[in-house]
Protein backbone atom coordinates (compact mmCIF):
# COMPACT_ATOMS: atom_id res chain seq x y z
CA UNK A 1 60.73 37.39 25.44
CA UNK A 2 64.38 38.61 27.36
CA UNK A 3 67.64 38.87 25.84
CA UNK A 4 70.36 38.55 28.02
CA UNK A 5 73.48 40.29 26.24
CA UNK A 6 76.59 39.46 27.72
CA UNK A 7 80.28 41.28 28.12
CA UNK A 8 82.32 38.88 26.50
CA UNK A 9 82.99 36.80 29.22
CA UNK A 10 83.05 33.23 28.94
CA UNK A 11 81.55 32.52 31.77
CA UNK A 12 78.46 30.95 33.49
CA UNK A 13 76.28 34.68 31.86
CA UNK A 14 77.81 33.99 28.55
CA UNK A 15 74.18 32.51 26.72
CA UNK A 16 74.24 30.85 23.46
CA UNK A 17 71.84 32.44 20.45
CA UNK A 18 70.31 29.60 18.60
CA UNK A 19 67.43 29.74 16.10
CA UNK A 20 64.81 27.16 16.15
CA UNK A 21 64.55 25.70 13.14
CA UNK A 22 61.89 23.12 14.10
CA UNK A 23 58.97 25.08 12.62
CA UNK A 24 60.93 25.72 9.68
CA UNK A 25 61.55 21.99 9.09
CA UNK A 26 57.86 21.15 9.61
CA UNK A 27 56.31 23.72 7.27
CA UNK A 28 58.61 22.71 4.39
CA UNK A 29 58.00 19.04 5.12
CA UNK A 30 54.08 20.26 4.86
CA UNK A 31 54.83 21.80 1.46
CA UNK A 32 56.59 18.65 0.00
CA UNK A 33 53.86 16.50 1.05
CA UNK A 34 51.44 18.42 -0.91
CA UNK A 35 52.93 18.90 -4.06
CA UNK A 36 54.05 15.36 -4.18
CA UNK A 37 50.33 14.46 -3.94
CA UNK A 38 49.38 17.60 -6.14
CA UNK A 39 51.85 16.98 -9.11
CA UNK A 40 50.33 13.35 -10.27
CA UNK A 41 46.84 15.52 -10.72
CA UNK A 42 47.97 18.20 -12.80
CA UNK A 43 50.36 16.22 -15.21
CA UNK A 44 48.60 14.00 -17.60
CA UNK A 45 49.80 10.22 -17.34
CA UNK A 46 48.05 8.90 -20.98
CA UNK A 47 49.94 9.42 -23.88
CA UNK A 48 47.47 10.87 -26.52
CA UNK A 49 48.97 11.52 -30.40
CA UNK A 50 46.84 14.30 -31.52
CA UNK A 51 46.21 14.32 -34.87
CA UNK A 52 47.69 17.08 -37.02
CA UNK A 53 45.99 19.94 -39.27
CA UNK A 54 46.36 18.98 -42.83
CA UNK A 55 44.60 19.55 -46.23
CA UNK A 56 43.46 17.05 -48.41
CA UNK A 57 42.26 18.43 -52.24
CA UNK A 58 39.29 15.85 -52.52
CA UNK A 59 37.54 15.18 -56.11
CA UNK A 60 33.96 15.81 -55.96
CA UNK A 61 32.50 11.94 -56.96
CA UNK A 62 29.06 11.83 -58.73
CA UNK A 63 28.29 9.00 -56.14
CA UNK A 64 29.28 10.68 -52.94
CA UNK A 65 26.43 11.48 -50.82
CA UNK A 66 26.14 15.08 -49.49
CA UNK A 67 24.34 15.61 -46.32
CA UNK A 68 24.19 19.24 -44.89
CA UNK A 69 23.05 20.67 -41.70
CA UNK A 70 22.16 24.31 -41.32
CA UNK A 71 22.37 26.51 -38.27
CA UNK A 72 19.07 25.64 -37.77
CA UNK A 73 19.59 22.19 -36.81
CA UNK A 74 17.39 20.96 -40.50
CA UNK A 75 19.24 17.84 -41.91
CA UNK A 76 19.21 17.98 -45.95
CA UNK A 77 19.96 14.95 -47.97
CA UNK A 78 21.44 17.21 -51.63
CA UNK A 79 18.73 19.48 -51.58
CA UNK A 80 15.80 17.89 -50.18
CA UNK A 81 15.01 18.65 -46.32
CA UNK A 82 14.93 15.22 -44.33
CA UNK A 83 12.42 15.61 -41.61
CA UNK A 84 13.08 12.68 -39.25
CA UNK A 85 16.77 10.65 -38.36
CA UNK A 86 15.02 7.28 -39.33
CA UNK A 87 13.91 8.81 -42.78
CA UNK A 88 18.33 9.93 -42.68
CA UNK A 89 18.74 5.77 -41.87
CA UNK A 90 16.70 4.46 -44.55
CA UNK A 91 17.71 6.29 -47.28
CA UNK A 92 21.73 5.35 -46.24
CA UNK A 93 20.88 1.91 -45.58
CA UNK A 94 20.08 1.73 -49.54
CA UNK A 95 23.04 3.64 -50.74
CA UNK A 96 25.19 1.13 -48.20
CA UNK A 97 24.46 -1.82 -50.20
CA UNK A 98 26.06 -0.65 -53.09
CA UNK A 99 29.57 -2.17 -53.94
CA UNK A 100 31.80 -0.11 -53.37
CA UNK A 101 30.29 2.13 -51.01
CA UNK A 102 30.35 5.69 -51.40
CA UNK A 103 31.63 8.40 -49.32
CA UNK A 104 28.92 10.13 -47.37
CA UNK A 105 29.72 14.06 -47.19
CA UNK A 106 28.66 16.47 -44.25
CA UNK A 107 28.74 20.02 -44.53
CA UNK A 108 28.05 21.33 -41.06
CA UNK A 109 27.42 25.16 -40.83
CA UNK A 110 29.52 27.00 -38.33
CA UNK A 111 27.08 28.21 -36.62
CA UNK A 112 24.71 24.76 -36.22
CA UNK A 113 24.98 23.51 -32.73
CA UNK A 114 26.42 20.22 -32.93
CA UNK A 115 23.44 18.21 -31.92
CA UNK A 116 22.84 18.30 -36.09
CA UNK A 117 25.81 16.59 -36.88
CA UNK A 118 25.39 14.09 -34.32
CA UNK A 119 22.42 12.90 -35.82
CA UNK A 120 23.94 12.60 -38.84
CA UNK A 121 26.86 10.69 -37.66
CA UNK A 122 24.24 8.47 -35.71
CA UNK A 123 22.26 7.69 -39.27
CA UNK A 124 25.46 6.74 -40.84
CA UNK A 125 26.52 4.58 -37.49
CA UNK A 126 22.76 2.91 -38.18
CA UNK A 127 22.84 2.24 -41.62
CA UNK A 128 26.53 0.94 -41.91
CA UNK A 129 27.81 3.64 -44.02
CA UNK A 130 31.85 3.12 -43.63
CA UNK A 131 33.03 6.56 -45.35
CA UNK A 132 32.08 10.10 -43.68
CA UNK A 133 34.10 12.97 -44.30
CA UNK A 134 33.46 16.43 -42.91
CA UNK A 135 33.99 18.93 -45.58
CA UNK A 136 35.29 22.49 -44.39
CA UNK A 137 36.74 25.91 -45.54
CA UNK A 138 40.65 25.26 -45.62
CA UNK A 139 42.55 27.92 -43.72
CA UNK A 140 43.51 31.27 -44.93
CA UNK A 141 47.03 31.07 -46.54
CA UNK A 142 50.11 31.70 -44.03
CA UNK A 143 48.34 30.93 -40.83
């Protein structure tokens, strides 16, 4: 790599200094390319509305059914411990003949791993029951 400096003559000595900007030009083309393949990935494209927190005061119905897991994983139907998901299905299938059907309750303990709850949801998908609600704490106040 030379430099030739020269004395201010304009004459055959006098060399012009030019950058090459070629490289330059190619690595930002190499950039744009990849974030305009990059940016379709990381934005979603499906417009999802997600539902909103909100509390409903519910009355407590003599003929709503409570089911309730525990952090064990055990299934109770009230108070009684059901020991099998088709013993769940055949006890809704009864209460989802009756006009008008009732709500069907789960209270899910915090700590249960959510294979409980999916059985229950899969009993009330079996039987036909129409109503499930979860039933939770509500939030503390001001947050």
């Amino acid at each position: 790599m030379s430099m030739n400096i020269s004395s201010g003559d304009s004459g055959e000595d006098a060399v012009m200094s030019t950058i090459n900007t070629t490289p330059l030009v190619d690595v930002m083309l190499v950039l744009l390319i990849i974030f305009l393949i990059t940016i379709p990935v990381v934005t979603t494209s499906i417009p999802v509305a997600l539902p909103k927190e909100r509390i409903e005061v519910r009355e407590s119905k003599p003929e709503n059914v409570i089911i309730s897991v525990d952090k064990s994983g055990n299934i109770f139907y009230y108070e009684a411990r059901v020991n099998s998901v088709d013993a769940l299905v055949e006890k809704l299938k009864k209460i989802s003949k009756v006009e008008p059907q009732p709500e069907v309750q789960v209270r899910g303990d915090m700590a249960a791993q959510y294979e409980g709850v999916g059985k229950v949801l899969l009993a009330c998908q079996r039987a036909g029951i129409v109503k499930v609600a979860f039933i939770t704490e509500p939030p503390p106040l001001g947050g």
